[in-house]
N, C-alpha and C. Protein backbone atom coordinates (compact mmCIF):
# COMPACT_ATOMS: atom_id res chain seq x y z
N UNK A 1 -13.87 10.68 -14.51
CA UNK A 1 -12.65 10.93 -13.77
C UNK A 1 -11.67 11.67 -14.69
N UNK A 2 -11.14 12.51 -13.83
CA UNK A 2 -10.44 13.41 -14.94
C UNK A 2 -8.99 12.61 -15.00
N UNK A 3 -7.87 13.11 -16.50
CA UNK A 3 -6.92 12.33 -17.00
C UNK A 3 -5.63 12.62 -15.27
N UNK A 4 -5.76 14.24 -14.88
CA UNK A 4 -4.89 14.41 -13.89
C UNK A 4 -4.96 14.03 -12.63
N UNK A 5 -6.32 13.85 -12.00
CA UNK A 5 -6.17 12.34 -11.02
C UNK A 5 -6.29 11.22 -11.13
N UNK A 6 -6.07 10.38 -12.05
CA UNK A 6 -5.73 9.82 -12.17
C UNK A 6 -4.17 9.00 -12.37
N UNK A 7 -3.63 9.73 -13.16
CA UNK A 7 -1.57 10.43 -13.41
C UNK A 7 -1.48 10.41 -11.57
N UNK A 8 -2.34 11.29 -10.67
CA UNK A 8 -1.83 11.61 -9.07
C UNK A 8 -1.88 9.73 -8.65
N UNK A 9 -2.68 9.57 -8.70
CA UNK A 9 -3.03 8.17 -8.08
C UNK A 9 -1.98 7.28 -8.56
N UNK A 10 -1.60 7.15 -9.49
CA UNK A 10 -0.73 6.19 -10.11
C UNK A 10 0.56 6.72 -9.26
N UNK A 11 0.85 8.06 -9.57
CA UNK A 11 2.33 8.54 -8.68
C UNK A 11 2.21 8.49 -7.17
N UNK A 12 1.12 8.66 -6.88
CA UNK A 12 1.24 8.26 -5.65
C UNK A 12 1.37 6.55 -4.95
N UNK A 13 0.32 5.66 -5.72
CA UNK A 13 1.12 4.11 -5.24
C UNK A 13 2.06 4.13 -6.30
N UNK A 14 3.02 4.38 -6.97
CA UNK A 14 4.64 4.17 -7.03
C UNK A 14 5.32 4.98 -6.01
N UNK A 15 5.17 6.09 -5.89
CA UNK A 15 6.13 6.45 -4.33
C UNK A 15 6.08 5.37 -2.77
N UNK A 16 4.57 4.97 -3.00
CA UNK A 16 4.20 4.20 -1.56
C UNK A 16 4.98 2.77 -1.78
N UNK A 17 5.13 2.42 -3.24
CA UNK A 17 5.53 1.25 -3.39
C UNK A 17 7.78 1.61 -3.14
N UNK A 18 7.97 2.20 -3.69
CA UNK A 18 9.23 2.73 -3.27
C UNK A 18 9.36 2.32 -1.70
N UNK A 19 8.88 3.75 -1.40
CA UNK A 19 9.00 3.74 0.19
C UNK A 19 8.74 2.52 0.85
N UNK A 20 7.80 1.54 0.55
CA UNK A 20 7.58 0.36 1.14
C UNK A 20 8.84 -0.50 1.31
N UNK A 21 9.43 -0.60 -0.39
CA UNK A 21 10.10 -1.64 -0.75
C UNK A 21 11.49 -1.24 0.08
N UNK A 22 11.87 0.03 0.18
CA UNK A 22 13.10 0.48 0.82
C UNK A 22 12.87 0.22 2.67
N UNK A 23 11.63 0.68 3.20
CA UNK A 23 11.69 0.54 4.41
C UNK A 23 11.30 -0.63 4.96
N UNK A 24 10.50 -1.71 4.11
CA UNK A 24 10.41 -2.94 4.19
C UNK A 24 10.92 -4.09 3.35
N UNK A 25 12.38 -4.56 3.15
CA UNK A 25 12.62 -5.22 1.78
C UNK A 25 11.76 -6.42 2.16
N UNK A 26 11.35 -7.50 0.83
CA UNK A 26 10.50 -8.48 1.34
C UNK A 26 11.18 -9.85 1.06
N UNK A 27 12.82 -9.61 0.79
CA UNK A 27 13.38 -10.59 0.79
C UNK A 27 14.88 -10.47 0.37
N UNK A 28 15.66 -11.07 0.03
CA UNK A 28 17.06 -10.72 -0.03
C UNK A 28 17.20 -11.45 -1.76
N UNK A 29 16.29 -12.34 -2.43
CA UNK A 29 16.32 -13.04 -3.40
C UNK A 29 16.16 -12.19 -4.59
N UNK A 30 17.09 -12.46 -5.85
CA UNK A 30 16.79 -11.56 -7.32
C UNK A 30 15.75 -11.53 -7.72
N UNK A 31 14.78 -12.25 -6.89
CA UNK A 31 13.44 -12.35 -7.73
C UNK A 31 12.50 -10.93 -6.71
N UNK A 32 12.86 -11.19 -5.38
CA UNK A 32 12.24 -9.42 -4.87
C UNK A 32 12.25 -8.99 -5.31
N UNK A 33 13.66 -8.72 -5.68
CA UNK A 33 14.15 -7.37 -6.26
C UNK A 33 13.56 -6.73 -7.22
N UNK A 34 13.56 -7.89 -8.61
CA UNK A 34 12.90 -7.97 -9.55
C UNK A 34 11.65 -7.57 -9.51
N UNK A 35 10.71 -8.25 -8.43
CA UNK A 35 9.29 -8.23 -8.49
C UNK A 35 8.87 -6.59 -8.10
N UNK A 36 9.28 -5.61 -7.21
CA UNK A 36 9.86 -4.27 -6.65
C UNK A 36 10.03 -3.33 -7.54
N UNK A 37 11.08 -3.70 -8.50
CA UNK A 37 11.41 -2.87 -9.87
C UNK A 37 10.44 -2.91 -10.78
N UNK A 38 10.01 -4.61 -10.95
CA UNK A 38 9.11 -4.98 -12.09
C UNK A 38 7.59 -3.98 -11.47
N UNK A 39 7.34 -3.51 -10.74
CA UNK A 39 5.65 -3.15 -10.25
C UNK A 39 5.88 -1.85 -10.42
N UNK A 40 7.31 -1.10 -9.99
CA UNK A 40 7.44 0.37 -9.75
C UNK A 40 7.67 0.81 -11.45
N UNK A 41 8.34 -0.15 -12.37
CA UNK A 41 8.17 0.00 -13.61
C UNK A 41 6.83 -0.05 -14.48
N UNK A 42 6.23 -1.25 -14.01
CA UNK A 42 4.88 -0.59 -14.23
C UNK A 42 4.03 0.01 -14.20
N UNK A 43 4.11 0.76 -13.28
CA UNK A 43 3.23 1.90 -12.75
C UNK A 43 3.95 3.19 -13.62
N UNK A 44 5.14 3.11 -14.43
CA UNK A 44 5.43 4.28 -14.91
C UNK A 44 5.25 4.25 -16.34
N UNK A 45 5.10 2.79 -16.70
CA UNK A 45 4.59 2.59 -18.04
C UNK A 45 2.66 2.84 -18.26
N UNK A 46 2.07 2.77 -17.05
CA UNK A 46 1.06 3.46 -17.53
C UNK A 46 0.68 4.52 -17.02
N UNK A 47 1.54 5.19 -16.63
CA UNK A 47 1.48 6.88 -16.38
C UNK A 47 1.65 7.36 -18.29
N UNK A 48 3.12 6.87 -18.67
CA UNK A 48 3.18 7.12 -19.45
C UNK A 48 2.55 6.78 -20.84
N UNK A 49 1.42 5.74 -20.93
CA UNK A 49 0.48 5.14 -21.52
C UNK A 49 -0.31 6.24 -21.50
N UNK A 50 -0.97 6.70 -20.31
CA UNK A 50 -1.97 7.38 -20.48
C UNK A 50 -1.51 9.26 -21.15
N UNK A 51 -0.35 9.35 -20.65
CA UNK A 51 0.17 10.81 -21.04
C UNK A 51 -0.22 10.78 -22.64
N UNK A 52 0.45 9.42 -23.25
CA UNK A 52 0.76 9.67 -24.87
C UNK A 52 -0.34 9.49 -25.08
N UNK A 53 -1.53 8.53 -24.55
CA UNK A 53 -3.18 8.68 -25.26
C UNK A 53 -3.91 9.95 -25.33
N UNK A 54 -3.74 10.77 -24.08
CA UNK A 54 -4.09 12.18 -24.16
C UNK A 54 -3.52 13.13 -25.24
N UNK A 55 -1.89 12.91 -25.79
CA UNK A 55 -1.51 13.78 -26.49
C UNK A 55 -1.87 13.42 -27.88
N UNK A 56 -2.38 12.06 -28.03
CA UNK A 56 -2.86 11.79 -29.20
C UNK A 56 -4.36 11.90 -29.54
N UNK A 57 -5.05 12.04 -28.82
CA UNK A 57 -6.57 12.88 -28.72
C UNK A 57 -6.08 13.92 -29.03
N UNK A 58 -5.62 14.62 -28.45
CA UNK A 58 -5.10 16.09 -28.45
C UNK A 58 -5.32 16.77 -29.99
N UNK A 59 -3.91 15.72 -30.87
CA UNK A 59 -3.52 16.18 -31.61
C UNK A 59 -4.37 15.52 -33.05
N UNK A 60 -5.52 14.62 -32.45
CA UNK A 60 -6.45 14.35 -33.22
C UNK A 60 -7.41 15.70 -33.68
N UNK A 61 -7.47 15.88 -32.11
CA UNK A 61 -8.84 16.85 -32.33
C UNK A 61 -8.68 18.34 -32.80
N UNK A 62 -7.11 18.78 -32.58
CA UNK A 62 -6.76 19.99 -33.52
C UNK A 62 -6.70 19.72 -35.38
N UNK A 63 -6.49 18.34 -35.79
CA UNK A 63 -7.06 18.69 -37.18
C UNK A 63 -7.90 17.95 -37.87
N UNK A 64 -9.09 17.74 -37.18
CA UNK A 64 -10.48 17.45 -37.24
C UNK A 64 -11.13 18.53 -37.91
């Protein structure tokens, strides 16, 4: 599987999770809220997980 669909897939369930959480809230409690932020934050921490592993192959394999 290549590194850029994968990056799509991830951005795509965080938008679905957005859109969900806005057109369906699943509760009025700090802990929704939390739980909403806490999932849509994760999904951007391993977008960005995987960005910096690629740039560090990257910059492995130019001075190899």
């Amino acid at each position: 599987m290549k590194i850029e669909m994968l990056l799509q897939r991830l951005e795509t369930e965080q938008a679905r999770l957005a859109r969900e959480a806005l057109e369906h809230p699943s509760g009025r409690e700090p802990f929704d809220y939390g739980r909403a932020v806490g999932m849509y934050a994760g999904l951007e921490h391993a977008k960005r997980t995987l960005i910096d592993m690629v740039a560090e192959r990257e910059t492995k394999d130019r001075f190899i």
